[in-house]
N, C-alpha and C. Protein backbone atom coordinates (compact mmCIF):
# COMPACT_ATOMS: atom_id res chain seq x y z
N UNK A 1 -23.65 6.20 58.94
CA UNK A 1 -22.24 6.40 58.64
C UNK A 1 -21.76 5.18 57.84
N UNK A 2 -21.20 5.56 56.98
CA UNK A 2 -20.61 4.45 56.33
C UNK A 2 -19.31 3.43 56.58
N UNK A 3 -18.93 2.11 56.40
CA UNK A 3 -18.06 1.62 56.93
C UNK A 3 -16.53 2.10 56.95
N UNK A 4 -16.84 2.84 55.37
CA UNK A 4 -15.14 3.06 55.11
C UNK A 4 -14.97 4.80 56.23
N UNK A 5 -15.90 5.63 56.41
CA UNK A 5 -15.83 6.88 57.14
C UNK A 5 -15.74 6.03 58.92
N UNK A 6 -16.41 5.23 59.27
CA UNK A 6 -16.28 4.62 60.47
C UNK A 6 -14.42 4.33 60.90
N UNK A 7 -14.35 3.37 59.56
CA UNK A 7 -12.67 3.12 59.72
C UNK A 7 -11.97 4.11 59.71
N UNK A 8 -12.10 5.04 58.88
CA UNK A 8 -10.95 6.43 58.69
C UNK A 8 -10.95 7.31 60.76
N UNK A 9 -12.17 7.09 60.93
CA UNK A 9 -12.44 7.34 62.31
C UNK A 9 -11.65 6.72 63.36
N UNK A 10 -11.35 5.51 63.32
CA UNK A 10 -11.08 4.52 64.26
C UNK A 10 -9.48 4.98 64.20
N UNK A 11 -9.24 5.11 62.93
CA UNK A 11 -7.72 5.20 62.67
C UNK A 11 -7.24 6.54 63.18
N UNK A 12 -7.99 7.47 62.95
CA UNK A 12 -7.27 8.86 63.38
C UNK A 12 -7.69 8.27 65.03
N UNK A 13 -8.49 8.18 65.71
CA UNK A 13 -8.55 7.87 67.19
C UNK A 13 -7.64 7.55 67.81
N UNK A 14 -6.71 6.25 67.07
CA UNK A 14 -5.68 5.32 67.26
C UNK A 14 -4.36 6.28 67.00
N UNK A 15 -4.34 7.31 66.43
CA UNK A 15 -3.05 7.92 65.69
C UNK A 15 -2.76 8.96 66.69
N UNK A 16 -4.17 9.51 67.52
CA UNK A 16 -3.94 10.63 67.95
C UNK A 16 -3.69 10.24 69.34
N UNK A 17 -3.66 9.16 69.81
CA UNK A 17 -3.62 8.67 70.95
C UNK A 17 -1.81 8.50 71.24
N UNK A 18 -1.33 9.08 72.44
CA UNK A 18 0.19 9.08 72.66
C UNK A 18 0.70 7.52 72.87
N UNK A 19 1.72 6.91 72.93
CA UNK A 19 2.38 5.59 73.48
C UNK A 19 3.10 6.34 74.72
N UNK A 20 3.05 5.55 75.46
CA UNK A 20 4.14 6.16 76.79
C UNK A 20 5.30 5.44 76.50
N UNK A 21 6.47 5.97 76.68
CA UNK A 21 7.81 6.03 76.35
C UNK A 21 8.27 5.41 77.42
N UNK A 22 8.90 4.08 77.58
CA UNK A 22 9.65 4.04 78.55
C UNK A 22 11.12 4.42 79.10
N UNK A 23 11.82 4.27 80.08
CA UNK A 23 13.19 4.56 80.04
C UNK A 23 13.86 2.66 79.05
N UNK A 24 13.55 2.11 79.06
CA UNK A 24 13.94 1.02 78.34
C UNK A 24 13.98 1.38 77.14
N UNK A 25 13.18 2.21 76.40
CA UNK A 25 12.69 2.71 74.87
C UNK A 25 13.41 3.48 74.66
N UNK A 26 14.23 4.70 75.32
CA UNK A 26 15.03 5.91 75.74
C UNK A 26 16.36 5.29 75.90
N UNK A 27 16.77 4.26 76.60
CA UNK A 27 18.11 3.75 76.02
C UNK A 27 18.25 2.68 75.31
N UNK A 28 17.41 1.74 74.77
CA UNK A 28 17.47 0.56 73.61
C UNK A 28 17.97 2.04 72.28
N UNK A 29 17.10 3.11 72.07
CA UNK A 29 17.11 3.64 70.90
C UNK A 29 19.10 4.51 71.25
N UNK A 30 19.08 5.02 72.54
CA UNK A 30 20.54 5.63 72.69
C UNK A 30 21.85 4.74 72.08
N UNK A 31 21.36 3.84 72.77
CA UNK A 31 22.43 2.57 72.76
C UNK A 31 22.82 2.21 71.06
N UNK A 32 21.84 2.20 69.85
CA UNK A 32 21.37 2.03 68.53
C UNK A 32 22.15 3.70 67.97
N UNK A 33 22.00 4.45 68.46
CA UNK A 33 22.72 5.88 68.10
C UNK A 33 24.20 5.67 68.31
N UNK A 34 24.72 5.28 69.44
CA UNK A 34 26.30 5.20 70.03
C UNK A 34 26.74 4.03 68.88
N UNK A 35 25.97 3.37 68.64
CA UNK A 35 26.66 2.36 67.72
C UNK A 35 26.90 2.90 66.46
N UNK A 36 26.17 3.36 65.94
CA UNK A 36 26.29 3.87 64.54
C UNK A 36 27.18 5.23 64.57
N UNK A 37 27.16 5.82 65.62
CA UNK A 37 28.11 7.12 65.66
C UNK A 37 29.42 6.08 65.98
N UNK A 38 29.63 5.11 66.86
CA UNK A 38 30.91 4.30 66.81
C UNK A 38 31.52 4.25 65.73
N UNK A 39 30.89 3.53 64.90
CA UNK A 39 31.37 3.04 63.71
C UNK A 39 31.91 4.31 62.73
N UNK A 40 30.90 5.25 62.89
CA UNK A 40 31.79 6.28 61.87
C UNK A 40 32.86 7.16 62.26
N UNK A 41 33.25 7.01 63.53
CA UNK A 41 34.22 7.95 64.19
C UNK A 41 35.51 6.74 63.81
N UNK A 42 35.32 5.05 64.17
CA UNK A 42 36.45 4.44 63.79
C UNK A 42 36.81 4.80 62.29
N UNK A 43 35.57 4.79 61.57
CA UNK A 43 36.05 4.60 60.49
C UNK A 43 36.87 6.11 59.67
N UNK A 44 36.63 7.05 60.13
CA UNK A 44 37.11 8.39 60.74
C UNK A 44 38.89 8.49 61.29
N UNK A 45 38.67 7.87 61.68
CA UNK A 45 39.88 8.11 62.54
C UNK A 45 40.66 7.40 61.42
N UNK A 46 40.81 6.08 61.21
CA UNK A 46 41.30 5.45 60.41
C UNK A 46 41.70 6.08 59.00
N UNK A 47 41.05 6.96 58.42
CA UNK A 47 41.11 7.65 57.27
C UNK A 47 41.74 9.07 57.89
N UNK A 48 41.91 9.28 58.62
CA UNK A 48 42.85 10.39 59.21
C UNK A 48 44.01 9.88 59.62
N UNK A 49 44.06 8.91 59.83
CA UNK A 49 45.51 8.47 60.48
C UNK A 49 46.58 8.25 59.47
N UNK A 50 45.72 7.77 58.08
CA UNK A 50 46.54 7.37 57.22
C UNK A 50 46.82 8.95 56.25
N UNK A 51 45.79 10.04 56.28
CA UNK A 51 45.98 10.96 55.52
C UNK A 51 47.42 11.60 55.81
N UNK A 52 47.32 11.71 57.62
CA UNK A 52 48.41 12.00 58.51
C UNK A 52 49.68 11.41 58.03
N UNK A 53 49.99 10.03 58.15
CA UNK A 53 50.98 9.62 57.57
C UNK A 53 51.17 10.01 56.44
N UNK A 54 50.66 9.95 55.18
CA UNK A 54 50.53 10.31 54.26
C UNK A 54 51.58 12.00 54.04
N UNK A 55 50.78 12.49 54.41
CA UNK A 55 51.02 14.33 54.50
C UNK A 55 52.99 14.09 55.13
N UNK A 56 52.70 13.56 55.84
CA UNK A 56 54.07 13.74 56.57
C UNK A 56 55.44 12.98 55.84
N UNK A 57 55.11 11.76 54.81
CA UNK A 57 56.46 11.59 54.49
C UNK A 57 56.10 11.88 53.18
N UNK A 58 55.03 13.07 52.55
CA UNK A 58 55.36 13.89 51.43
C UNK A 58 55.73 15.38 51.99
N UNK A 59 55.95 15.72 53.03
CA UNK A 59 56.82 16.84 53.85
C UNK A 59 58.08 16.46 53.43
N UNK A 60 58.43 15.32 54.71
CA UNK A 60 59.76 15.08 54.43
C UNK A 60 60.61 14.79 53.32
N UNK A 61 59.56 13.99 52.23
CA UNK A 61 60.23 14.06 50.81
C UNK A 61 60.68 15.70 50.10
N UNK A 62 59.93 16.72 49.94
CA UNK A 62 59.84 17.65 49.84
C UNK A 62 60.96 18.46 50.21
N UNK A 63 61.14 18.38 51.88
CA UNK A 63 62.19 19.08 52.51
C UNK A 63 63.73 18.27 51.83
N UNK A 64 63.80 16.79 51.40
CA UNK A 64 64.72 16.68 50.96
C UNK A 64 64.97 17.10 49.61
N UNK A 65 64.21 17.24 49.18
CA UNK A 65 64.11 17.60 47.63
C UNK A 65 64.86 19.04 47.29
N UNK A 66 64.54 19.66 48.45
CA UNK A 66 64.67 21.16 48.48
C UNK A 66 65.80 21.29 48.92
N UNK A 67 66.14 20.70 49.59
CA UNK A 67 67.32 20.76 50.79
C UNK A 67 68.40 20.46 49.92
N UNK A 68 68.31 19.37 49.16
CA UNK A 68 69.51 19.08 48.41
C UNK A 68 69.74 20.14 47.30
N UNK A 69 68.59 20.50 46.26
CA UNK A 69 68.14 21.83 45.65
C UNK A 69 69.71 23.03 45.63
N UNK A 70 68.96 23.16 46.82
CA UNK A 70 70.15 24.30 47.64
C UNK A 70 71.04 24.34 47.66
N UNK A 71 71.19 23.19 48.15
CA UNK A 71 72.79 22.63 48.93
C UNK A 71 74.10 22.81 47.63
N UNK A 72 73.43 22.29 46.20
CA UNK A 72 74.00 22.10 44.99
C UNK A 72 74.01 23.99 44.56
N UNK A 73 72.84 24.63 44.76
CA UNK A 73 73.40 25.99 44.37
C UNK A 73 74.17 26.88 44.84
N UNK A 74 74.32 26.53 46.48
CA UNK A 74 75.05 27.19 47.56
C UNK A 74 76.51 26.51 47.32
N UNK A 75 77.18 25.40 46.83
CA UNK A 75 78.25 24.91 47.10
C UNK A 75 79.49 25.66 46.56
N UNK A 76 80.35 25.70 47.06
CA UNK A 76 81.29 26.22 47.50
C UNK A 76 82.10 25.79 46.08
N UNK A 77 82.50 26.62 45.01
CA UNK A 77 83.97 26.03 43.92
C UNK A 77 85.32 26.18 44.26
N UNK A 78 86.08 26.27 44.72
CA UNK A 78 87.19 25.59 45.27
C UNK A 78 88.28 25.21 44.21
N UNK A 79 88.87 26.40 43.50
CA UNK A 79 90.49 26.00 42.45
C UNK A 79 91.36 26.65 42.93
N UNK A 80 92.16 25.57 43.12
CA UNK A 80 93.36 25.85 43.13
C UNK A 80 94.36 25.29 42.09
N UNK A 81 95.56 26.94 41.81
CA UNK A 81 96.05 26.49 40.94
C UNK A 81 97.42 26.83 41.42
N UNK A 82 98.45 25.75 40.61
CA UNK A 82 99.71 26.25 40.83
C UNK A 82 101.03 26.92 40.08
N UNK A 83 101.24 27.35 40.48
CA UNK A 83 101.95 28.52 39.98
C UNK A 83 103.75 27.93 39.53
C-alpha cells in the first residue's frame, strides 16, 4: 500500500469516528445563539420604535392637514345687510 492511500485511510478512520458531545458543548454553543439572536431583536426593536414614531406624527400631520381642508370648505358665510 502506498503512503499517500495509507493516509487517505487514516483520515477517513478519524472522520468517521463520532466526538461525544457534552452538555458544556450544548450550552457554550446555546449561549453563542442567544447572543447573536440578542443583538438582532435590539437592533429590531429599535428600528421599529422609531418607524412607530415616525408613522404616527405623519398621521397626525395628515389629520391636521385634512381637518383644516374641511373646516375652510364647510365654513359657514354669514352677510348681513342693512336695510
Amino acid at each position: 500500500m502506498s503512503p499517500r492511500r495509507k493516509a487517505k485511510k487514516a483520515m477517513a478512520a478519524t472522520a468517521t469516528q463520532p466526538k461525544s458531545i457534552t452538555r458544556g458543548d450544548i450550552e457554550s454553543k446555546l449561549r453563542e445563539l442567544q447572543g447573536e439572536v440578542g443583538d438582532s431583536v435590539e437592533s429590531a426593536r429599535n428600528v421599529g420604535l422609531v418607524a412607530g414614531v415616525g408613522a404616527a406624527v405623519l398621521i397626525v400631520l395628515l389629520a391636521y392637514i385634512f381637518g383644516r381642508r374641511r373646516g375652510k370648505k364647510r365654513q359657514m358665510v354669514l352677510e348681513i345687510r342693512r336695510i
